[in-house]
Protein backbone atom coordinates (compact mmCIF):
# COMPACT_ATOMS: atom_id res chain seq x y z
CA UNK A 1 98.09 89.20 124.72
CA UNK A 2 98.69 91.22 121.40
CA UNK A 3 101.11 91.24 119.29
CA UNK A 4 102.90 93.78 117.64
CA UNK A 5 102.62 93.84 113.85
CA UNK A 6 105.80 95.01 111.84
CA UNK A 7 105.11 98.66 110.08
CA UNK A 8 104.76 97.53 106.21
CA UNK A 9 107.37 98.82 104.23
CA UNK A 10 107.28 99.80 100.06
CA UNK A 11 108.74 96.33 99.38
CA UNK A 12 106.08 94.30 101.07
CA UNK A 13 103.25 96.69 98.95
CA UNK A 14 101.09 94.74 96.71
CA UNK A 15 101.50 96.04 93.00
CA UNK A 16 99.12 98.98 92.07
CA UNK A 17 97.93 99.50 95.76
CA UNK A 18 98.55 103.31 96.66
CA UNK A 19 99.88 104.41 99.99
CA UNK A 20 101.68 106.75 101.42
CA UNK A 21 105.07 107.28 103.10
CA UNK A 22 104.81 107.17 107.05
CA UNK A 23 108.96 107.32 107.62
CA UNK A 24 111.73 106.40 106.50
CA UNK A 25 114.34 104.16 108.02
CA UNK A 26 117.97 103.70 106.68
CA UNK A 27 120.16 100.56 107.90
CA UNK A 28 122.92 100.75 109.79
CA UNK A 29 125.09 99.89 107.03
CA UNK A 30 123.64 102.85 104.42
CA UNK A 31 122.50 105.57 106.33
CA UNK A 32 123.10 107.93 103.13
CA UNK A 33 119.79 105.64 101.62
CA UNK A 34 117.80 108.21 103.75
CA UNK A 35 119.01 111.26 102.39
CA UNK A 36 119.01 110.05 98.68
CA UNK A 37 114.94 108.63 98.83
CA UNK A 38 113.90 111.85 100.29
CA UNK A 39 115.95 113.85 97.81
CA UNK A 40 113.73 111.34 95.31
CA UNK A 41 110.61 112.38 96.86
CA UNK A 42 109.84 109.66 99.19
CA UNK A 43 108.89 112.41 102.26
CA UNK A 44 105.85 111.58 105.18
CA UNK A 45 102.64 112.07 103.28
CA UNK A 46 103.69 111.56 100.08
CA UNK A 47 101.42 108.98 97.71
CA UNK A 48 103.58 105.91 96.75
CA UNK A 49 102.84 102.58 94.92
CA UNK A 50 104.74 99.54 93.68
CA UNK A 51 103.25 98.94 90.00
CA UNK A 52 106.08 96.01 89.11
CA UNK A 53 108.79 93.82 90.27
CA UNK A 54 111.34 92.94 87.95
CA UNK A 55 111.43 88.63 87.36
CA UNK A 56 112.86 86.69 88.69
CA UNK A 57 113.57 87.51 92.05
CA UNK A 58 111.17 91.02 92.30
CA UNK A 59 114.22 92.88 92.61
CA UNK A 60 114.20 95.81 91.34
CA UNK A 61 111.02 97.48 92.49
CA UNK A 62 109.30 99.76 89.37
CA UNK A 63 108.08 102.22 92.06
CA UNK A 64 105.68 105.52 91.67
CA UNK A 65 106.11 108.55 94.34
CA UNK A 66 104.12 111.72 93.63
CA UNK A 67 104.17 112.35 89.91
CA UNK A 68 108.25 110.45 89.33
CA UNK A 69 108.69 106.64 88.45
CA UNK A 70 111.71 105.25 89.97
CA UNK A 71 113.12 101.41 90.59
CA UNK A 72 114.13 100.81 93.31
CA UNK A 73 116.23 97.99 94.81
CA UNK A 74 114.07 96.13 97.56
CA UNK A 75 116.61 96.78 100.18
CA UNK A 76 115.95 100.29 99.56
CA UNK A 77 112.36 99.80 99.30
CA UNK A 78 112.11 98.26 102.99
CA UNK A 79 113.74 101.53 104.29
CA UNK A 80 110.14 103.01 102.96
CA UNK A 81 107.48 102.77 105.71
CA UNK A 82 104.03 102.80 104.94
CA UNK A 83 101.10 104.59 106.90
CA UNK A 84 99.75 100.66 106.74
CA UNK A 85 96.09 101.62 106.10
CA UNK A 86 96.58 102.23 102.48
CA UNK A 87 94.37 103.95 100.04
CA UNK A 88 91.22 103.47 97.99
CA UNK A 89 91.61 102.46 94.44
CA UNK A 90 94.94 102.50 92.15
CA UNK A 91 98.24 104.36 92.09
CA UNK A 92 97.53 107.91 91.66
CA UNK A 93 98.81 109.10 88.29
């Protein structure tokens, strides 16, 4: 039997490990959050990392896409899938 693993999202990223953006998935409740992270850059492909979370309570996210720094709320964050394999060494600067 296997079991299906949930797609890692931006908020569940380990600070300064670089990814990149699979998809993107908006709640029910804010489907605009789609619209406004891609307008910020957060498109398939794109390299992403978390390099802090704001104490206490890690929310916001301090959040690096492409060559822009951003913070992001972790709701918004876990609308941010991640390709899940991840990439060698740091954030990309």
């Amino acid at each position: 039997m296997s079991a299906v693993l949930p797609v890692p999202t931006l908020a569940q990223a380990v600070i300064g490990q670089a990814h990149r953006v699979k998809a993107l998935q908006a709640p029910a409740h804010a489907p605009e959050w789609k619209q406004m992270l891609e307008e910020l850059g957060f498109v398939a492909g794109e390299h992403v990392a978390v390099l802090a979370r704001a104490m206490p309570g890690a929310d916001p996210l301090v959040v690096r896409i492409g060559q822009s720094t951003f913070a992001l709320r972790r709701a918004e964050a876990e609308c941010v899938e991640l390709d899940g394999s991840g990439l060698t060494g740091a954030a990309h600067a």
